[in-house]
C-alpha atoms as a PDB file:
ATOM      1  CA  UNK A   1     -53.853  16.049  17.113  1.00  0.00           C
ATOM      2  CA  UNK A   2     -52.830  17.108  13.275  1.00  0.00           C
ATOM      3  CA  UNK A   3     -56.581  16.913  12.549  1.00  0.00           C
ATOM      4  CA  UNK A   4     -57.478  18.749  15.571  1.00  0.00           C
ATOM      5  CA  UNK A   5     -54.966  21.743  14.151  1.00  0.00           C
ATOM      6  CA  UNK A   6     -56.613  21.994  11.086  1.00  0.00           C
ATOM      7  CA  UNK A   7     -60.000  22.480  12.085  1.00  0.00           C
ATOM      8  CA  UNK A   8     -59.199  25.276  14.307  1.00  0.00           C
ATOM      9  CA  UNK A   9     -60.697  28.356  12.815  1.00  0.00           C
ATOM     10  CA  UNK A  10     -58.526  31.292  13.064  1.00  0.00           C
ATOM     11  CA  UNK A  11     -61.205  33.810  14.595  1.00  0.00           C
ATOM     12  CA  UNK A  12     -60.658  36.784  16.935  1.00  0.00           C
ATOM     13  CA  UNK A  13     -61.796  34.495  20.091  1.00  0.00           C
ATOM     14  CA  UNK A  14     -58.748  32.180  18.615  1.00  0.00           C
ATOM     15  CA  UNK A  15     -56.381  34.973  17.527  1.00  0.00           C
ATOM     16  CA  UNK A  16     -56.650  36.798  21.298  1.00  0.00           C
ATOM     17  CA  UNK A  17     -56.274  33.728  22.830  1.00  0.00           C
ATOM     18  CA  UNK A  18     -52.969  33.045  20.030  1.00  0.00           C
ATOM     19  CA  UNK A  19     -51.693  36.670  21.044  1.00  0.00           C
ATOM     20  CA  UNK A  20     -52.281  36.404  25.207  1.00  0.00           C
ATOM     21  CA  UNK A  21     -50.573  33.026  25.493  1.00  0.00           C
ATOM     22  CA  UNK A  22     -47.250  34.653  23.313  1.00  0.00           C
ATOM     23  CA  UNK A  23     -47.811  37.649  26.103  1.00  0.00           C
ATOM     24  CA  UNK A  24     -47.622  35.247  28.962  1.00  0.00           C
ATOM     25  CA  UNK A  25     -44.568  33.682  27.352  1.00  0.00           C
ATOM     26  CA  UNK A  26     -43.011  36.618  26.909  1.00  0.00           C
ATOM     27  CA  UNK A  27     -43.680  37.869  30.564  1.00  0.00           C
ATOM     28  CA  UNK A  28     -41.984  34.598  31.561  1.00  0.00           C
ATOM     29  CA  UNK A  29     -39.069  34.932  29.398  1.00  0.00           C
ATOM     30  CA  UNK A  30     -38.059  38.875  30.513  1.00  0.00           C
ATOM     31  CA  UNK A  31     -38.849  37.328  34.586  1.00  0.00           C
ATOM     32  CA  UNK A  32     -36.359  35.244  33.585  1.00  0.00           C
ATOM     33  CA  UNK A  33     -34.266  37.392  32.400  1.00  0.00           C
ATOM     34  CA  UNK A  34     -33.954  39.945  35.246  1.00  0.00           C
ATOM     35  CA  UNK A  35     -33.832  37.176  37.680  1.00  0.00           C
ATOM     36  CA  UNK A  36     -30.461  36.085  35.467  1.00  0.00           C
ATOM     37  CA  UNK A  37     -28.881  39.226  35.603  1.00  0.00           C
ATOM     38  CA  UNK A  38     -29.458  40.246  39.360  1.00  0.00           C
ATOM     39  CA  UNK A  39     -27.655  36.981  40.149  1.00  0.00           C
ATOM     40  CA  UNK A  40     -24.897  37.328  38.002  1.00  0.00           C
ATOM     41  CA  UNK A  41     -24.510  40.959  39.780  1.00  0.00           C
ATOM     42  CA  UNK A  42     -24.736  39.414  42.835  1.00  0.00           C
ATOM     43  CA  UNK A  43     -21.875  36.710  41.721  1.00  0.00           C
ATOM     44  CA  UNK A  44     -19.535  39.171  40.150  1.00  0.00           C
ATOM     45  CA  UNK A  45     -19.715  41.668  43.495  1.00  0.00           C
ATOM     46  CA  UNK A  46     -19.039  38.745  45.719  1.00  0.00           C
ATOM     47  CA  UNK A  47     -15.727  38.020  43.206  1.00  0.00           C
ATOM     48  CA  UNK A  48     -14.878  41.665  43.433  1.00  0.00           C
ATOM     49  CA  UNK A  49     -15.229  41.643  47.165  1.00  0.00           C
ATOM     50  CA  UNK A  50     -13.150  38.399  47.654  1.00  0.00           C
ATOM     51  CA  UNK A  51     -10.274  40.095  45.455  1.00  0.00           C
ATOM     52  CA  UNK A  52      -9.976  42.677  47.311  1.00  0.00           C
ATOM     53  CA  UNK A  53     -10.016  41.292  50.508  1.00  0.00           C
ATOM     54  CA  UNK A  54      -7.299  39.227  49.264  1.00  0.00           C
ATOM     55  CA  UNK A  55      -5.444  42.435  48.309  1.00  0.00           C
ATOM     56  CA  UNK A  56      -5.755  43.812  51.724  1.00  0.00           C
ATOM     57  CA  UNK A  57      -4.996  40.541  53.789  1.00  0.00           C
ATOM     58  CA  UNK A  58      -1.406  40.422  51.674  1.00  0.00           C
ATOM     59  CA  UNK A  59      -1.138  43.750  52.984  1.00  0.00           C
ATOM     60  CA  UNK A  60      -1.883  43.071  56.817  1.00  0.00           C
ATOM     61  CA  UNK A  61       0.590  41.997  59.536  1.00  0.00           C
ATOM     62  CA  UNK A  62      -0.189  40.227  62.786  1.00  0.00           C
ATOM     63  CA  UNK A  63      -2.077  41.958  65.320  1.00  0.00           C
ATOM     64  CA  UNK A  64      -1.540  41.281  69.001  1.00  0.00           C
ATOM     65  CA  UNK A  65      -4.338  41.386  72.102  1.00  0.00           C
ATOM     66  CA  UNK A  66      -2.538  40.639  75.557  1.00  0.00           C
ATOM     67  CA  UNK A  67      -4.737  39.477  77.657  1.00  0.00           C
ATOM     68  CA  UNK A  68      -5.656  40.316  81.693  1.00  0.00           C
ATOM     69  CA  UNK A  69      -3.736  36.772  82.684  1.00  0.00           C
ATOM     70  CA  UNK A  70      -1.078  37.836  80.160  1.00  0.00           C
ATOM     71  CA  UNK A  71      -1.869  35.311  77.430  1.00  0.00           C
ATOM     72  CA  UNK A  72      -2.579  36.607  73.668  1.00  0.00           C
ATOM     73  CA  UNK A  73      -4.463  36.228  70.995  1.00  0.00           C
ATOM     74  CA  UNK A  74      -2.954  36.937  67.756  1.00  0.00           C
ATOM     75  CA  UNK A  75      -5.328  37.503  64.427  1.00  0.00           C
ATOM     76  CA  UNK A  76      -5.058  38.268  60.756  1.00  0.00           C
ATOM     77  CA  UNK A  77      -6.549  38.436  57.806  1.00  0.00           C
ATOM     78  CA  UNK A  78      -7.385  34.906  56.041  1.00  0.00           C
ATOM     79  CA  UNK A  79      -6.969  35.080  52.004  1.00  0.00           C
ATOM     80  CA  UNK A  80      -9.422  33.170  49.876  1.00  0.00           C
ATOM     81  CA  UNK A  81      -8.126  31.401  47.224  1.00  0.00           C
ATOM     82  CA  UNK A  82      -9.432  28.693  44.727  1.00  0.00           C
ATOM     83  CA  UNK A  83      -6.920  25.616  43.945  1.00  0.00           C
ATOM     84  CA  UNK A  84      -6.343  26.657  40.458  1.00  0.00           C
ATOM     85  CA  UNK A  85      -5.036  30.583  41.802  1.00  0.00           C
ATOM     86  CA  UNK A  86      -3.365  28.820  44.725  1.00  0.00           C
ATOM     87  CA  UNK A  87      -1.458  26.454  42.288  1.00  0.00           C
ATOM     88  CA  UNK A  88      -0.860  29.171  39.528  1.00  0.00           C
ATOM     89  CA  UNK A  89      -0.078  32.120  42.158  1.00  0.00           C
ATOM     90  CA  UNK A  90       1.032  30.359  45.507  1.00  0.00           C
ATOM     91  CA  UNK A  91       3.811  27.284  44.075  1.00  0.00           C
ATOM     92  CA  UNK A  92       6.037  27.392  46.863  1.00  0.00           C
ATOM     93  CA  UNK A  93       3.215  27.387  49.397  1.00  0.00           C
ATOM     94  CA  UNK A  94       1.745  24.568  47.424  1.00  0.00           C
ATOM     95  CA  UNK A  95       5.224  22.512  47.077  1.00  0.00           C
ATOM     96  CA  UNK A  96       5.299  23.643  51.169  1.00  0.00           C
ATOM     97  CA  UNK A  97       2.231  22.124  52.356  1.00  0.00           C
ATOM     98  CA  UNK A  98       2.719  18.750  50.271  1.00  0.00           C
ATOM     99  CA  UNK A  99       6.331  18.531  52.067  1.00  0.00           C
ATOM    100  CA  UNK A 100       4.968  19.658  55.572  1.00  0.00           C
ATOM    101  CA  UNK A 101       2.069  16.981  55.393  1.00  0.00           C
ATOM    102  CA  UNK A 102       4.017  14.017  54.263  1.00  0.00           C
ATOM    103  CA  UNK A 103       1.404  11.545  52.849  1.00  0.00           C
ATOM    104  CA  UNK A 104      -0.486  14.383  51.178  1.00  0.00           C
ATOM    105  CA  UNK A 105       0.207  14.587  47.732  1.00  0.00           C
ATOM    106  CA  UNK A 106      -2.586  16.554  46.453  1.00  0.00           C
ATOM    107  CA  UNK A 107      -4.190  20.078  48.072  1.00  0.00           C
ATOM    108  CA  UNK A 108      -7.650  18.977  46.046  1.00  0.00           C
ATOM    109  CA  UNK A 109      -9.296  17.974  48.935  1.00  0.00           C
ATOM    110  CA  UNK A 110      -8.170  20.336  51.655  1.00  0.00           C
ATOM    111  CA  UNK A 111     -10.463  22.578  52.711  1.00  0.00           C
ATOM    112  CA  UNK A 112      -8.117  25.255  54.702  1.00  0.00           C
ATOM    113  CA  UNK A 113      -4.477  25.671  55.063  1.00  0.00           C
ATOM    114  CA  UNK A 114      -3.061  26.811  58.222  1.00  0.00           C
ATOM    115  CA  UNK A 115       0.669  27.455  59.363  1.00  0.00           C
ATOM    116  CA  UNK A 116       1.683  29.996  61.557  1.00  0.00           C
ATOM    117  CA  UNK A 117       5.902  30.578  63.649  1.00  0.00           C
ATOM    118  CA  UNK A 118       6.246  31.190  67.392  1.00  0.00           C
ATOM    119  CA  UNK A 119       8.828  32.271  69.128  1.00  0.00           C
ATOM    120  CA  UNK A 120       9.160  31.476  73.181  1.00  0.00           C
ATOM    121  CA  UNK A 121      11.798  33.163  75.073  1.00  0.00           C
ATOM    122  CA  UNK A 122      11.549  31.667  78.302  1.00  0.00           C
ATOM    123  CA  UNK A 123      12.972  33.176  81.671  1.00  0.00           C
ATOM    124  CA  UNK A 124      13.983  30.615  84.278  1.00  0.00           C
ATOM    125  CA  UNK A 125      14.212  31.346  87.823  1.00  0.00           C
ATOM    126  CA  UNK A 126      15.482  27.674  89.261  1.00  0.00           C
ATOM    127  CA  UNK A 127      14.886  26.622  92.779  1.00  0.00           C
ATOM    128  CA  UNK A 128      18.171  26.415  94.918  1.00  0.00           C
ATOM    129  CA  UNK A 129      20.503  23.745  93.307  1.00  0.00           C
ATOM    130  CA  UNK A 130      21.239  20.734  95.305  1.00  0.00           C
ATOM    131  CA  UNK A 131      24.646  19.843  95.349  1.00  0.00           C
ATOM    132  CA  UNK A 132      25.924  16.247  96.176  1.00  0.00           C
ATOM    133  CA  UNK A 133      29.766  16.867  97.324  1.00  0.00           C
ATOM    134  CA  UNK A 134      31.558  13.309  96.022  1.00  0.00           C
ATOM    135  CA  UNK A 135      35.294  13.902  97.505  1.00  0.00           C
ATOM    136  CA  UNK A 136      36.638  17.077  98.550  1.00  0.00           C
ATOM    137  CA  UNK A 137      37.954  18.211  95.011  1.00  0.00           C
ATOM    138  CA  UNK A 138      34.332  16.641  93.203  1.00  0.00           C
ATOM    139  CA  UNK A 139      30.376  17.421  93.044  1.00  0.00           C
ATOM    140  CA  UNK A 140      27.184  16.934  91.072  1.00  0.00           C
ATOM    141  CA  UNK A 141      24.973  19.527  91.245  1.00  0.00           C
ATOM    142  CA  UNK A 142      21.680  19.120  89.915  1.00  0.00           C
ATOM    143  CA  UNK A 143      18.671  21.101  89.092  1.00  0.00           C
ATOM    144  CA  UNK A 144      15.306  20.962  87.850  1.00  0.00           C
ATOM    145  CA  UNK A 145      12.054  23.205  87.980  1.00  0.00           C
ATOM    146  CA  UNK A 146       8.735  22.886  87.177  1.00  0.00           C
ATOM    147  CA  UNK A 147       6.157  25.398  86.098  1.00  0.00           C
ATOM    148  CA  UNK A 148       2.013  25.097  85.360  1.00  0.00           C
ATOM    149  CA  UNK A 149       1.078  28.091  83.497  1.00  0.00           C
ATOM    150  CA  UNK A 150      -2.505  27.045  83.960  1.00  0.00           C
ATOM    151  CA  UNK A 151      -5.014  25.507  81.185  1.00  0.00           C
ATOM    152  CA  UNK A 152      -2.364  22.719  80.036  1.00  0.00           C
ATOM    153  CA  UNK A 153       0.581  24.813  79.412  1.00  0.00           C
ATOM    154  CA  UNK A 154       3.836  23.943  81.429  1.00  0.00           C
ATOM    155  CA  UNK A 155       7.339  23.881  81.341  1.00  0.00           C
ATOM    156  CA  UNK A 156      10.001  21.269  83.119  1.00  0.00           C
ATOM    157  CA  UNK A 157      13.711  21.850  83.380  1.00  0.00           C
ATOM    158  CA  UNK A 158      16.016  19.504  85.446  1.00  0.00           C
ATOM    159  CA  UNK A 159      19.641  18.827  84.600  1.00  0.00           C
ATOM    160  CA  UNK A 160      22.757  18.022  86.586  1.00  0.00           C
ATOM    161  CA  UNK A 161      26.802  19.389  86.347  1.00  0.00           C
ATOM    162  CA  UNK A 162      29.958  17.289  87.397  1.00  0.00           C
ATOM    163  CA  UNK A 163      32.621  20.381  89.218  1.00  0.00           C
ATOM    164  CA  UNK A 164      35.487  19.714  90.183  1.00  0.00           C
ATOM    165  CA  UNK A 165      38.393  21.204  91.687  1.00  0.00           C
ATOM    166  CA  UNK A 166      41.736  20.483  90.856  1.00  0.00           C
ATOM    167  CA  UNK A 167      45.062  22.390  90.894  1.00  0.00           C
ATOM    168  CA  UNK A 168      43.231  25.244  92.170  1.00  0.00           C
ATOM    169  CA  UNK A 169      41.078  24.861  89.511  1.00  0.00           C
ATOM    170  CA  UNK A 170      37.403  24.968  88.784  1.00  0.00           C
ATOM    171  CA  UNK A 171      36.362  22.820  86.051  1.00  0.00           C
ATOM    172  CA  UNK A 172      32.814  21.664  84.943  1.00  0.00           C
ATOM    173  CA  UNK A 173      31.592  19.022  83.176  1.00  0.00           C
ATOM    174  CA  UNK A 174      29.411  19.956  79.538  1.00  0.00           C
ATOM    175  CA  UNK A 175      26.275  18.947  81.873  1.00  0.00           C
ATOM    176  CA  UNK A 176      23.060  16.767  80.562  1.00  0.00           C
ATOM    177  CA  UNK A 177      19.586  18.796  80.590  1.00  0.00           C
ATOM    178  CA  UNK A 178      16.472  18.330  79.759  1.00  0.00           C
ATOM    179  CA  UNK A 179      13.936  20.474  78.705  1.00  0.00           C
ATOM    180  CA  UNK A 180       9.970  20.466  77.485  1.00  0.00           C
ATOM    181  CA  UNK A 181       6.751  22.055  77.471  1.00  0.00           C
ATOM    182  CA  UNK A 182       2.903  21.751  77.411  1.00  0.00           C
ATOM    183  CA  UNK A 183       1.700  24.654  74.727  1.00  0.00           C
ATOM    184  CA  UNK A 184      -2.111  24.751  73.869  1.00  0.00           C
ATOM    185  CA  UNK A 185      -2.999  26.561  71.119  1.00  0.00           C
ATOM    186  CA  UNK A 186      -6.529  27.736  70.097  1.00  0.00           C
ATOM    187  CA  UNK A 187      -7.275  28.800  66.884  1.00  0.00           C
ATOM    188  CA  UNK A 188     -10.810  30.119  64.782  1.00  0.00           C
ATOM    189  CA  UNK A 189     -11.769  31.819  61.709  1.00  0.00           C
ATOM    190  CA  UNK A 190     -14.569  34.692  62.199  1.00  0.00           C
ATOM    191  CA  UNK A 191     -16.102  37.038  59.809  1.00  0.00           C
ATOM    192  CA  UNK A 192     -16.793  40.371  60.864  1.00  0.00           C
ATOM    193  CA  UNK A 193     -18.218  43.500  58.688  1.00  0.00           C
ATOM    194  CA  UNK A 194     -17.747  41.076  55.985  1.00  0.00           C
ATOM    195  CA  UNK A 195     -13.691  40.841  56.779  1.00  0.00           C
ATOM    196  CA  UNK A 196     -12.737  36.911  57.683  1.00  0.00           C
ATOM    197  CA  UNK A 197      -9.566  36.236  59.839  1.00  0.00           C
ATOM    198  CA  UNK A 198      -7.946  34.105  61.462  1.00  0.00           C
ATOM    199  CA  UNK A 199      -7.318  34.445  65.556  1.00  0.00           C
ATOM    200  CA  UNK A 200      -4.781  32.139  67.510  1.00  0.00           C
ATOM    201  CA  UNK A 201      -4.384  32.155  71.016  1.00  0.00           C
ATOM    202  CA  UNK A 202      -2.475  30.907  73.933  1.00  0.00           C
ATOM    203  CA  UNK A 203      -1.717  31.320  77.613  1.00  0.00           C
ATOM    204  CA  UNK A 204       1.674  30.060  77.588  1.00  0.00           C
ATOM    205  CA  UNK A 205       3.729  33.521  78.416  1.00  0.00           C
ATOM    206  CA  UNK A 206       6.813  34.146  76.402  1.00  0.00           C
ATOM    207  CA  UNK A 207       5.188  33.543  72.923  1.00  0.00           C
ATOM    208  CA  UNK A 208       5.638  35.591  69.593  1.00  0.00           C
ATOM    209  CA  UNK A 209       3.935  35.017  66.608  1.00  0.00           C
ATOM    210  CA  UNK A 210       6.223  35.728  63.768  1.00  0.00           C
ATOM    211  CA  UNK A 211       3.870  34.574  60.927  1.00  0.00           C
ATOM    212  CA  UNK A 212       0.120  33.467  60.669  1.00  0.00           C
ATOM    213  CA  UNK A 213      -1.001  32.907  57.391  1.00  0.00           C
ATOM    214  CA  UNK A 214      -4.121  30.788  56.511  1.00  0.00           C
ATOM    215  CA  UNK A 215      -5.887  30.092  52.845  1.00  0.00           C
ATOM    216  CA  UNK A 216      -9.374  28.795  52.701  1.00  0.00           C
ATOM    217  CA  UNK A 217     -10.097  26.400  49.449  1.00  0.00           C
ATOM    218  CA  UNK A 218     -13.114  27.800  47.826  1.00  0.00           C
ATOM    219  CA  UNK A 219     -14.880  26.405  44.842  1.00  0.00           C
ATOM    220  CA  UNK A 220     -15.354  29.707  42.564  1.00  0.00           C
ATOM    221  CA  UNK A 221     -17.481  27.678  39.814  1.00  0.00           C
ATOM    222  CA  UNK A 222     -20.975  29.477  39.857  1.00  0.00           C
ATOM    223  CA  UNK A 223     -22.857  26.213  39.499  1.00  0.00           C
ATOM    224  CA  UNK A 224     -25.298  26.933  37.452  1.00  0.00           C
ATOM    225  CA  UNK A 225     -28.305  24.756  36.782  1.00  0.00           C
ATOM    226  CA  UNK A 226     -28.053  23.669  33.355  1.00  0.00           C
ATOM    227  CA  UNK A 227     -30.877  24.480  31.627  1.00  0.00           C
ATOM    228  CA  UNK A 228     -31.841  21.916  28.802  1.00  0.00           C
ATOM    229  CA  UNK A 229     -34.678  22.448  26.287  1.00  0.00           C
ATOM    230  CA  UNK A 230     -36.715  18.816  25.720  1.00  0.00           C
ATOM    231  CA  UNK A 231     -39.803  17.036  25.926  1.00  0.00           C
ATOM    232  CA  UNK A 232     -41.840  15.826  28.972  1.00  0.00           C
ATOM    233  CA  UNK A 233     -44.717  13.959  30.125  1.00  0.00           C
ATOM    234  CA  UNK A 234     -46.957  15.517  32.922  1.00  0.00           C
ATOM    235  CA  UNK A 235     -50.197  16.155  34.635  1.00  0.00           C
ATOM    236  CA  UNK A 236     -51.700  19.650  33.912  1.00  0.00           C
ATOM    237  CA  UNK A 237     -53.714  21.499  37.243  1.00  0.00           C
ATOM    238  CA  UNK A 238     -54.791  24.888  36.824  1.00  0.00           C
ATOM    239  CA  UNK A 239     -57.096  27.331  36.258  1.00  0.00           C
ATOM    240  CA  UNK A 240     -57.255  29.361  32.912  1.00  0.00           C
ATOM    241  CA  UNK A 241     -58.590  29.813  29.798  1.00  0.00           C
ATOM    242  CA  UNK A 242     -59.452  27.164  27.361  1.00  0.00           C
ATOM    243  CA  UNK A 243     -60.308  26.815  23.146  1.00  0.00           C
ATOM    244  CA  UNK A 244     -62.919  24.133  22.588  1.00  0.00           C
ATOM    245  CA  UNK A 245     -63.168  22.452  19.434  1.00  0.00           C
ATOM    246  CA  UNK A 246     -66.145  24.321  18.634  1.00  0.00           C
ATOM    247  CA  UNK A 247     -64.302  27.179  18.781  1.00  0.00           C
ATOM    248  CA  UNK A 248     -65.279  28.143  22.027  1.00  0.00           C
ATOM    249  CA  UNK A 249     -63.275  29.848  24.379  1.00  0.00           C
ATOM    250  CA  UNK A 250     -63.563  28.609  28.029  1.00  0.00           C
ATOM    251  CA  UNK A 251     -62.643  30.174  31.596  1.00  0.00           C
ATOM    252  CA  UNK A 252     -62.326  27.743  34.176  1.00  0.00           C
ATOM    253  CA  UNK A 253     -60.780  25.101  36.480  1.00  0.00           C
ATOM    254  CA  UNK A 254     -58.229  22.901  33.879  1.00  0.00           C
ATOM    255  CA  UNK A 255     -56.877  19.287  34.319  1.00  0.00           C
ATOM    256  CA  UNK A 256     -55.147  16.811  31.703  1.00  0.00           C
ATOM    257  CA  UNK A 257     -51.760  14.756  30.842  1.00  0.00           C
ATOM    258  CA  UNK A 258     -50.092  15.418  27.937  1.00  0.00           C
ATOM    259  CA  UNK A 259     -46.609  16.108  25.909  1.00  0.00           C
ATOM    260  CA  UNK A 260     -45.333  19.273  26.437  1.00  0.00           C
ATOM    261  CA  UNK A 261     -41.692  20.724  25.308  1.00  0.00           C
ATOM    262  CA  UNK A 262     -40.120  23.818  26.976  1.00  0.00           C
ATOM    263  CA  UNK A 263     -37.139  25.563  25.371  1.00  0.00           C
ATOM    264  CA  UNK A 264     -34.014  26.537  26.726  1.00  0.00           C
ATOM    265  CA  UNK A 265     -35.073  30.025  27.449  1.00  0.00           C
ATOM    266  CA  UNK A 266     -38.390  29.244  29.300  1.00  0.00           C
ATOM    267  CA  UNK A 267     -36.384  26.960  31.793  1.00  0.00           C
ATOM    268  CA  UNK A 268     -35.932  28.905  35.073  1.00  0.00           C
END
């Protein structure tokens, strides 16, 4: 190869061919460039657009659709956050979610974090109360009532009072009860006009939601291929110019192995 170099004959075939190769290069490198800096714009608008959509969804409060069946769906904005600004910015909701989710001891691996607060302020209209008359001064009376809201949502209610009357006297007893409910909850994220929320609903009437607030986990790195100047071995196809040993210079179809090194700032 050394030999080879020295024999070469710097003539104007072998300087134009010296100076268009350097031009190519060149080319490549300032391709390179450009495609560089029109992702880094693209990376540092989608940062600027993720801040301030975190602005605004600290700003926003729930919104409320009622529905034709008289269920609602409740939305808000989602904030995007990545662990080391949730940690830094967001403590107590950090030290909240590792208390809420017993076992889980590290918010590393979560990929969204959800809580929201409902209120239900039921209305009960019970059936007529049968009353079991024990002795002329004593009775139970018991009730109980059962509703299906439709879609899994229900309510039961059934309890029962000792009365008594007794030196003209009505007294009661402190009663036993029991109450529960069926609620089904539905919950997505959508992103629309480039705004992501949150959107819960339910047909279980009677509901409020007080609070909504979810965080998606983003990884904020930009990832970049690292780009690593070094040698390689490969097999050359193309079609191009060529300098002969007799100082020749070829146009034509190429093909050949060798060593070939690339520097940092022709990697792309």
């Amino acid at each position: 190869m050394l030999e080879y170099l020295k024999n070469i004959k710097m003539t104007r075939s072998t300087i134009s061919f010296i100076a268009g190769a350097i031009v190519i290069l060149l080319f490549l490198k300032q391709c390179n460039s450009i495609s560089t800096l029109k992702n880094e714009k693209a990376i540092a608008q989608t940062e600027a657009n993720r801040q301030l959509n975190n602005l605004l969804a600290t700003q926003d409060s729930v919104r409320v659709l009622v529905k034709e069946n008289g269920g609602i769906v409740a939305s808000k904005r989602t904030l995007e956050y990545t662990y080391a600004e949730l940690e830094k910015n967001n403590a107590k909701t950090v030290a909240e979610f590792k208390s809420a989710m017993g076992d889980i001891k590290n918010l590393k691996n979560a990929n969204s974090l959800l809580k929201t607060q409902i209120e239900i302020l039921s209305k009960i209209h019970g059936d007529p109360a049968n009353v079991d008359q024990k002795s002329d001064t004593t009775a139970t009376i018991t009730f109980n009532k059962d509703d299906d809201f439709g879609k899994g949502n229900t309510r039961k209610f059934n309890g029962k009072v000792e009365v008594s009357y007794i030196d003209k006297k009505f007294a009661a007893s402190p009663g036993d009860f029991t109450f529960s409910q069926t609620i089904k909850l539905y919950a997505m994220t959508e992103k629309t006009n480039g705004v992501e929320q949150i959107r819960i609903a339910t047909d279980y009437p009677g509901i409020t939601f007080g609070e909504i607030e979810n965080i998606n986990l983003i990884n904020n790195k930009l990832n970049k291929p690292t780009k690593k100047a070094g040698w390689s071995i490969g097999v050359g196809l193309g079609y191009g110019y060529t300098l002969s040993s007799g100082q020749v210079i070829n146009l034509g179809p190429t093909i050949g192995v060798g060593l070939f090194y690339s520097p940092k700032w022709l990697r792309f």
